[in-house]
N, C-alpha and C. Protein backbone atom coordinates (compact mmCIF):
# COMPACT_ATOMS: atom_id res chain seq x y z
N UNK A 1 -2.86 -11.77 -23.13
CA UNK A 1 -4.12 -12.37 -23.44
C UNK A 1 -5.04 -11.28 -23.97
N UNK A 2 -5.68 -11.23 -25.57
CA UNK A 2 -5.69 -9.57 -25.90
C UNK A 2 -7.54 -10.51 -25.94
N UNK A 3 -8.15 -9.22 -25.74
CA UNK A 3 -9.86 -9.85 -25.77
C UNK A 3 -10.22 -9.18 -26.56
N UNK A 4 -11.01 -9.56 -27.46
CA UNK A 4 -11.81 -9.05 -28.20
C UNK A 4 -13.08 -8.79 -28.11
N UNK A 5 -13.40 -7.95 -27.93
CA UNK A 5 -14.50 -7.04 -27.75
C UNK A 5 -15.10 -5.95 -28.39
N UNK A 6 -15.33 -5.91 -29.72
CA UNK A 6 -15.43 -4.79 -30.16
C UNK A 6 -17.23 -4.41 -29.89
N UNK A 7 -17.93 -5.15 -29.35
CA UNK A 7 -19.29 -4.77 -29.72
C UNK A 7 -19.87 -4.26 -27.95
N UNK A 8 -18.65 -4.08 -27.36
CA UNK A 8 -19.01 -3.95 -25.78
C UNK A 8 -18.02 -2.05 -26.32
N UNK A 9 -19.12 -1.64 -24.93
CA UNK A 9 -19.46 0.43 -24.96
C UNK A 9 -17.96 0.87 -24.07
N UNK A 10 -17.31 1.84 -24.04
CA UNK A 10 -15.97 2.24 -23.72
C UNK A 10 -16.42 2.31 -21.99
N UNK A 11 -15.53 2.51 -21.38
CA UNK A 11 -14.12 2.04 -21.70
C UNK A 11 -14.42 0.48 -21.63
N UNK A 12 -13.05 -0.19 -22.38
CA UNK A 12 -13.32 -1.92 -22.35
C UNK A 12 -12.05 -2.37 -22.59
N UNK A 13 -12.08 -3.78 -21.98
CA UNK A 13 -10.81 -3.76 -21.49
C UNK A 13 -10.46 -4.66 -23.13
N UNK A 14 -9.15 -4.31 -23.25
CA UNK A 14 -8.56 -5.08 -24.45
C UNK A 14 -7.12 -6.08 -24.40
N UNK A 15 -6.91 -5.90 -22.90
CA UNK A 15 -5.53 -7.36 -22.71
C UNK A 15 -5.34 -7.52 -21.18
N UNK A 16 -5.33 -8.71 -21.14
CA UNK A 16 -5.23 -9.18 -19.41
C UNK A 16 -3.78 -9.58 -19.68
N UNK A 17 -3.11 -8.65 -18.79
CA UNK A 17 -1.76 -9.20 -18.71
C UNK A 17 -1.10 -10.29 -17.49
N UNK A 18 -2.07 -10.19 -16.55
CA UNK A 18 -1.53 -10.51 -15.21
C UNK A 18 -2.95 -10.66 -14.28
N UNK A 19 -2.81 -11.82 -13.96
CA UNK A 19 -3.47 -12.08 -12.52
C UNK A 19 -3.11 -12.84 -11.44
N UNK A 20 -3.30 -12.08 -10.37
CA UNK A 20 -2.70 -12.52 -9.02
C UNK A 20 -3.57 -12.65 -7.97
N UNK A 21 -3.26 -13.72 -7.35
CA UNK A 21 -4.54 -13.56 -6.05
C UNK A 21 -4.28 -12.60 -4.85
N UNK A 22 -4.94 -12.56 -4.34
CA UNK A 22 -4.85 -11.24 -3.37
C UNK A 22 -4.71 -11.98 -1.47
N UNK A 23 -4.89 -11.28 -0.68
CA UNK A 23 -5.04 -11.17 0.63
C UNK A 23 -5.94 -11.76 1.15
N UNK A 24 -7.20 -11.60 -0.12
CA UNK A 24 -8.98 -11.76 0.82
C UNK A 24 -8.96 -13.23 0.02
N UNK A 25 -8.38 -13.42 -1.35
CA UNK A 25 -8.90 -14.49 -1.80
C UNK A 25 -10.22 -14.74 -2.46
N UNK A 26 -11.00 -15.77 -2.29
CA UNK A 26 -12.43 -15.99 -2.00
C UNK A 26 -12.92 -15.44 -3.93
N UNK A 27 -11.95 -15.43 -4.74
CA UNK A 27 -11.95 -15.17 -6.31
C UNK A 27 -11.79 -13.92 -6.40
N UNK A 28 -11.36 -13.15 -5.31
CA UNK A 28 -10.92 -11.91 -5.71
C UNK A 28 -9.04 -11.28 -6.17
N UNK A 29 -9.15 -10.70 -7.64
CA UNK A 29 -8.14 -10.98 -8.14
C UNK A 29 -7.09 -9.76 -8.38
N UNK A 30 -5.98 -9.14 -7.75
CA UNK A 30 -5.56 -8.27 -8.73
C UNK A 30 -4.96 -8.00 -10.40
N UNK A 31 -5.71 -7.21 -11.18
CA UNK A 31 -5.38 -7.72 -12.23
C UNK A 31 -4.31 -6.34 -13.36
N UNK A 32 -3.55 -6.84 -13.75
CA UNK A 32 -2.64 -6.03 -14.72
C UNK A 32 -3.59 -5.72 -15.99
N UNK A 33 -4.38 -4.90 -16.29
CA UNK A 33 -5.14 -4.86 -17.63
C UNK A 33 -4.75 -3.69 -18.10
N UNK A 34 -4.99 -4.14 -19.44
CA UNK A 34 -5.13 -2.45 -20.58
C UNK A 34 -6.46 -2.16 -20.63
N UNK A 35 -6.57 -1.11 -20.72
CA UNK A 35 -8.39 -0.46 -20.89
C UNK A 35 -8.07 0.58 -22.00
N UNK A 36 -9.12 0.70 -22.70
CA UNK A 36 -9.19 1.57 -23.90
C UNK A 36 -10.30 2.13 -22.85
N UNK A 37 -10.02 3.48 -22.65
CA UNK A 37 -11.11 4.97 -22.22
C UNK A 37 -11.75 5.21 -23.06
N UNK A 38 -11.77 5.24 -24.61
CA UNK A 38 -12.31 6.19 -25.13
C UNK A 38 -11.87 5.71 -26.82
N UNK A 39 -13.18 6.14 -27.82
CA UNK A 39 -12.34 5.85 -29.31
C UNK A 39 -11.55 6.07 -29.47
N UNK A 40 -11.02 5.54 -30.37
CA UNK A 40 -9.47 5.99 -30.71
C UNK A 40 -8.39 6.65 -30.15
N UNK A 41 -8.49 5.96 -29.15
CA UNK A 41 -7.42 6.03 -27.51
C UNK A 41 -6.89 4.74 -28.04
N UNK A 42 -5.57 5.05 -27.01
CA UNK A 42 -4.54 3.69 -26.86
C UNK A 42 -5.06 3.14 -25.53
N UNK A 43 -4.58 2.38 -25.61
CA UNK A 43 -4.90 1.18 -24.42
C UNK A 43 -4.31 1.84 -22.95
N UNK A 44 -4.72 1.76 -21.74
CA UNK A 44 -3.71 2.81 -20.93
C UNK A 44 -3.85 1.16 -20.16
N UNK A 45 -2.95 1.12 -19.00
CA UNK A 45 -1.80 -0.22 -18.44
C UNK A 45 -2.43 0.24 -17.07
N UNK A 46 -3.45 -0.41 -16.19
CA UNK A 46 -4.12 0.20 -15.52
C UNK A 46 -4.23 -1.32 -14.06
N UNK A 47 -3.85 -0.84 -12.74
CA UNK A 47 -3.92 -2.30 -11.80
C UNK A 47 -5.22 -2.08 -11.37
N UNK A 48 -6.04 -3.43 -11.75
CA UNK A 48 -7.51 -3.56 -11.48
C UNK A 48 -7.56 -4.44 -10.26
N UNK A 49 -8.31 -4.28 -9.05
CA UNK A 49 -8.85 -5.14 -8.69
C UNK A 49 -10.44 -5.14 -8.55
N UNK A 50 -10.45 -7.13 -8.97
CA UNK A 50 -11.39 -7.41 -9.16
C UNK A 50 -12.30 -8.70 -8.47
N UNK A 51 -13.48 -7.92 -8.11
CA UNK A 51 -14.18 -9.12 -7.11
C UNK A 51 -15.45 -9.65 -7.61
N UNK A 52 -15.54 -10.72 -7.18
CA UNK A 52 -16.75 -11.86 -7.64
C UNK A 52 -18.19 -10.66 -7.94
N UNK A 53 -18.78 -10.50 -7.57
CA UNK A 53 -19.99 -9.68 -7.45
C UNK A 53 -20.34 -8.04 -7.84
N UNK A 54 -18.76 -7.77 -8.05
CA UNK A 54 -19.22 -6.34 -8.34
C UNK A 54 -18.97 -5.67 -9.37
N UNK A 55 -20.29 -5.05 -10.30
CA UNK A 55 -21.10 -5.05 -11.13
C UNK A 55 -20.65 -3.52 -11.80
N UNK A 56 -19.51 -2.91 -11.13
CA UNK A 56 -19.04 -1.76 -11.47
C UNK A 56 -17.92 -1.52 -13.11
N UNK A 57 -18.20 -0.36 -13.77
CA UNK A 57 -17.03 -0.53 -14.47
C UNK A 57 -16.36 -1.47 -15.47
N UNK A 58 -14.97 -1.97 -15.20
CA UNK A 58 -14.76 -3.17 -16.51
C UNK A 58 -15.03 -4.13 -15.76
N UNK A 59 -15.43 -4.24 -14.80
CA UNK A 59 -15.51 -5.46 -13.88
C UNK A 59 -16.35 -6.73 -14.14
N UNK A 60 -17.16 -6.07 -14.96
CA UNK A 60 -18.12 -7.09 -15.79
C UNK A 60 -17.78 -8.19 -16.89
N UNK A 61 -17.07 -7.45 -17.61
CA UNK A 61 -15.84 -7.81 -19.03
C UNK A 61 -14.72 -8.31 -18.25
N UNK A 62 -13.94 -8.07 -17.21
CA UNK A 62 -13.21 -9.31 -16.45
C UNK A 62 -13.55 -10.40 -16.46
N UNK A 63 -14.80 -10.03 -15.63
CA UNK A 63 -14.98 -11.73 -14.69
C UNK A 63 -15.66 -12.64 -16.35
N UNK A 64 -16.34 -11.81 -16.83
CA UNK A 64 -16.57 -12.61 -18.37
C UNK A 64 -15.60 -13.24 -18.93
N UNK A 65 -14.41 -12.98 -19.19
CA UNK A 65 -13.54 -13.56 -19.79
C UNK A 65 -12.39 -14.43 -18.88
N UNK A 66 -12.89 -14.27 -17.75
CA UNK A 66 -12.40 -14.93 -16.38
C UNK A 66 -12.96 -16.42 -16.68
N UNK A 67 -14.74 -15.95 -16.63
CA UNK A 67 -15.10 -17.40 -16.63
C UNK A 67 -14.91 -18.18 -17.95
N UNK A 68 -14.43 -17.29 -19.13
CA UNK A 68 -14.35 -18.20 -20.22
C UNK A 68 -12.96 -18.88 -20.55
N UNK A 69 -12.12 -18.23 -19.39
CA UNK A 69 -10.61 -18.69 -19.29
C UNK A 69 -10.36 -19.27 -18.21
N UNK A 70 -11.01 -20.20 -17.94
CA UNK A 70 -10.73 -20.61 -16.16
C UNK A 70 -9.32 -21.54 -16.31
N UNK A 71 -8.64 -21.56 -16.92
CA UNK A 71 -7.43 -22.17 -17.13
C UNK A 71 -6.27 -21.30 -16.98
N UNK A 72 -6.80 -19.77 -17.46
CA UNK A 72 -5.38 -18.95 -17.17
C UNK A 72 -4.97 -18.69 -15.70
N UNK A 73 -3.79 -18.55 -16.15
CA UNK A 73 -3.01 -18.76 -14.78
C UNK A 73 -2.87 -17.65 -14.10
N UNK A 74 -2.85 -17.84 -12.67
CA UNK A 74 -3.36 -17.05 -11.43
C UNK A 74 -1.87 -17.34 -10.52
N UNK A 75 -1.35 -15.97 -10.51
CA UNK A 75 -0.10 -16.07 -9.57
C UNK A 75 -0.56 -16.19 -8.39
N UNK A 76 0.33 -16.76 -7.59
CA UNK A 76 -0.09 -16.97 -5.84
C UNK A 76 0.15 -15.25 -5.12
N UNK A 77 -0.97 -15.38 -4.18
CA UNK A 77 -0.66 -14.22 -3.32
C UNK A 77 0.83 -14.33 -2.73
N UNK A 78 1.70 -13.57 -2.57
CA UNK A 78 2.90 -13.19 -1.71
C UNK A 78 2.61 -11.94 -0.70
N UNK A 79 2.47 -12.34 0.45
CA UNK A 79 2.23 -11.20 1.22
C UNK A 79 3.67 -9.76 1.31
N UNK A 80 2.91 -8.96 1.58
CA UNK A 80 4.31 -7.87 1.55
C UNK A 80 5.06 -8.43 2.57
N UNK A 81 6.63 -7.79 2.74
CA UNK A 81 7.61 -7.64 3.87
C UNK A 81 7.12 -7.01 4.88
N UNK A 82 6.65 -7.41 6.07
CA UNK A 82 6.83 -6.29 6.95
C UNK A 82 7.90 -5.00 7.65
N UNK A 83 7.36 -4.06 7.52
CA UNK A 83 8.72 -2.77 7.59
C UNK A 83 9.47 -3.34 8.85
N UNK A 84 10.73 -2.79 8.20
CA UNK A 84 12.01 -2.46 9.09
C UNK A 84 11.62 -1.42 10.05
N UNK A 85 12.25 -1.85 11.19
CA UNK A 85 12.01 -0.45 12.46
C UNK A 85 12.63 0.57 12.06
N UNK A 86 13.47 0.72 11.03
CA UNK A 86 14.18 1.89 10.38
C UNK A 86 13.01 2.73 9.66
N UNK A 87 12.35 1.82 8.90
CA UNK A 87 11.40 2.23 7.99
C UNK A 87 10.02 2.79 8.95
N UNK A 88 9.78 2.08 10.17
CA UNK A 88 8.71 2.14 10.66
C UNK A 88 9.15 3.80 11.10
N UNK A 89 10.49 3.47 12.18
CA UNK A 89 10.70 4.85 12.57
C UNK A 89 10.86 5.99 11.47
N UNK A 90 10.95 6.09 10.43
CA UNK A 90 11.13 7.25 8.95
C UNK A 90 9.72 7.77 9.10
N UNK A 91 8.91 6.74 9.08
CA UNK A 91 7.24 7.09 8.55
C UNK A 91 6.53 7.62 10.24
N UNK A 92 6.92 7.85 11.10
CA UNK A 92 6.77 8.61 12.00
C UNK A 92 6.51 9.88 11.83
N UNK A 93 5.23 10.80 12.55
CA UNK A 93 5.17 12.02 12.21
C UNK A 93 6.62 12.90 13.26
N UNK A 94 6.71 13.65 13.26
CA UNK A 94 7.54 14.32 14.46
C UNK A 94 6.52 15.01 15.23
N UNK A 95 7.07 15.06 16.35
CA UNK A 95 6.74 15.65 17.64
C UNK A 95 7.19 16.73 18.06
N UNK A 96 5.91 17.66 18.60
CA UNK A 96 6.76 18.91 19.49
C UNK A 96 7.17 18.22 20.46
N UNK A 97 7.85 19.35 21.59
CA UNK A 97 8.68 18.68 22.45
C UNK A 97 7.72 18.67 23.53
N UNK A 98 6.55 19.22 23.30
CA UNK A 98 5.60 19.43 24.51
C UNK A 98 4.88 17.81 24.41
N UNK A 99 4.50 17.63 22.70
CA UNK A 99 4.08 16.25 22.96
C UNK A 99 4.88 14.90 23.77
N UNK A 100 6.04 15.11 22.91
CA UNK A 100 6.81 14.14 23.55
C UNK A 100 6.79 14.14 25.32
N UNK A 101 7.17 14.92 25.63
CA UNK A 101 7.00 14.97 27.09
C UNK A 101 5.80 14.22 27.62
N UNK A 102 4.39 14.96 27.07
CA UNK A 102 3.21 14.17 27.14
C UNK A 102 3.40 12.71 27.44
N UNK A 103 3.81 12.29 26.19
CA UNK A 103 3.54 10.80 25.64
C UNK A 103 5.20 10.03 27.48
N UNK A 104 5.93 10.63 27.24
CA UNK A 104 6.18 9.99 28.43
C UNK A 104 5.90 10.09 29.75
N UNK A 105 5.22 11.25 29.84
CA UNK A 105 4.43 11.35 31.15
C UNK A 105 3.65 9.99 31.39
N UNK A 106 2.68 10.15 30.20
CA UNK A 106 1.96 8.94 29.63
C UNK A 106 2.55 7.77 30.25
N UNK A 107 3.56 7.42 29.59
CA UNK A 107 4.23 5.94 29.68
C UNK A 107 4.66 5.58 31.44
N UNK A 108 4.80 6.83 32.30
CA UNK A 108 5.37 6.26 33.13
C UNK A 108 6.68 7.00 33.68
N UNK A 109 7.22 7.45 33.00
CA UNK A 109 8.46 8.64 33.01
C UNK A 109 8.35 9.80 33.06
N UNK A 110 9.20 10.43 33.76
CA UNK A 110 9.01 11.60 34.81
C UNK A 110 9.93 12.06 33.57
N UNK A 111 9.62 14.00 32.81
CA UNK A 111 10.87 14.36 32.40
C UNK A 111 11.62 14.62 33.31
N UNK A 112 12.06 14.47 34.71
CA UNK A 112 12.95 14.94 35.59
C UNK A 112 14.56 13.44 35.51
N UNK A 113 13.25 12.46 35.25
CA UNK A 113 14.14 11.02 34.73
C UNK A 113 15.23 11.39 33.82
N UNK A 114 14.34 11.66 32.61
CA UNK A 114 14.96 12.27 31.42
C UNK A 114 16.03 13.13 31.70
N UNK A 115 16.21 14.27 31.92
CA UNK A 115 17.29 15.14 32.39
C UNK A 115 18.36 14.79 33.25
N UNK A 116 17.86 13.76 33.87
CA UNK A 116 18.71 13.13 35.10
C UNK A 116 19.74 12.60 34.32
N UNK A 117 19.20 11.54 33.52
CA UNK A 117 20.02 10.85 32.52
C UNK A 117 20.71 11.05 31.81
N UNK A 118 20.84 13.09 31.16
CA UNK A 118 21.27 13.04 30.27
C UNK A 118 22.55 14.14 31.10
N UNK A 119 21.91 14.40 32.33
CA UNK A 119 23.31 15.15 33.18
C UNK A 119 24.61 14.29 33.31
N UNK A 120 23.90 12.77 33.64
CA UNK A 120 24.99 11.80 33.62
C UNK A 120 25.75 11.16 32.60
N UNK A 121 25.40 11.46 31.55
CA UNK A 121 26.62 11.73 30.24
C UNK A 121 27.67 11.92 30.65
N UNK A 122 28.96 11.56 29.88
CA UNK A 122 29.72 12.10 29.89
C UNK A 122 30.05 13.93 29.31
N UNK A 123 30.96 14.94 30.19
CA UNK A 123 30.78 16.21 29.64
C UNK A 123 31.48 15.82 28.13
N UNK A 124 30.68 17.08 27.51
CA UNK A 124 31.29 17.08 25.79
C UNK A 124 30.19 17.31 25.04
N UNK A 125 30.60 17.54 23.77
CA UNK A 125 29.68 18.63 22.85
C UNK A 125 28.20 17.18 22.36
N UNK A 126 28.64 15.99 23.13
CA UNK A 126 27.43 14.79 22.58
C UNK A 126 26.07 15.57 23.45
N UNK A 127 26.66 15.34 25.17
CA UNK A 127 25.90 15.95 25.91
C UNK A 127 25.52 17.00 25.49
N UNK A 128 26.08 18.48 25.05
CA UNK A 128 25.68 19.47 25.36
C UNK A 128 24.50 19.86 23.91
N UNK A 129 24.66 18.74 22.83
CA UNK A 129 23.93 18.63 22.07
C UNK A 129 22.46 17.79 22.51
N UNK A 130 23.08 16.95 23.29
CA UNK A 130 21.27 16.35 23.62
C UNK A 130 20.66 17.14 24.52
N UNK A 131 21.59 17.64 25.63
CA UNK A 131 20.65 18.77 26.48
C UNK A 131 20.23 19.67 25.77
N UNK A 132 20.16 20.48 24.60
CA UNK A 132 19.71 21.48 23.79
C UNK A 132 18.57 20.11 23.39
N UNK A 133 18.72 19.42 22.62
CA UNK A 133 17.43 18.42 21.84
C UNK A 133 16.73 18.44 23.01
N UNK A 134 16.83 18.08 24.18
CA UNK A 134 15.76 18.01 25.39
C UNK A 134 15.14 19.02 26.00
């Protein structure tokens, strides 16, 4: 959808490729646009979001051609996936071992628990590898 605008001041937007509704809703839109920065610049492919009231930027020249297109089509929000516990556990900072201890002191657990547990392993290099990690 290319807009024409030549008599509006840089940057300005020159093609709405995409609009999608968002999270909040309420006419607020994310939008796929090209923006020209600057004369005789190319268009740069830039994700806008854009809300009813605010007066910033291209945001003006959106909702303008928003209201003169109230027919173009508006993809439905799709909320993200929520992470995998794989993923959740990746994005974890690491811990010294002093924290960790902390945090199960914290919880309720004695490190004496901990050690207890890991004496009762079976012997072998699994054990003698987690007693070094502990």
């Amino acid at each position: 959808m290319v807009i024409e605008n030549s008599n509006v001041e840089y940057p300005r937007v020159t093609e709405i490729l995409k609009i999608s509704d968002t999270e909040i809703g309420a006419g607020t839109y994310d939008i796929e646009v090209k923006i020209q920065w600057f004369e005789n610049t190319e268009p740069e492919l830039v994700s806008y979001r854009s809300s009813l009231n605010d007066p910033h930027g291209v945001n003006p020249q959106i909702r303008k051609w928003l209201s003169e297109n109230p027919d173009a089509p508006v993809h439905v929000y799709v909320p993200p996936q929520p992470p995998t516990s794989e993923e959740i556990r990746a994005n974890m900072p690491a811990l010294a071992a002093r924290q960790m201890r902390l945090g199960l002191v914290g919880a309720g657990v004695s490190p004496n628990e901990v050690t207890a547990a890991l004496e009762g392993l079976p012997d072998g290099l699994e054990k003698e590898a987690a007693m070094i990690e502990w």
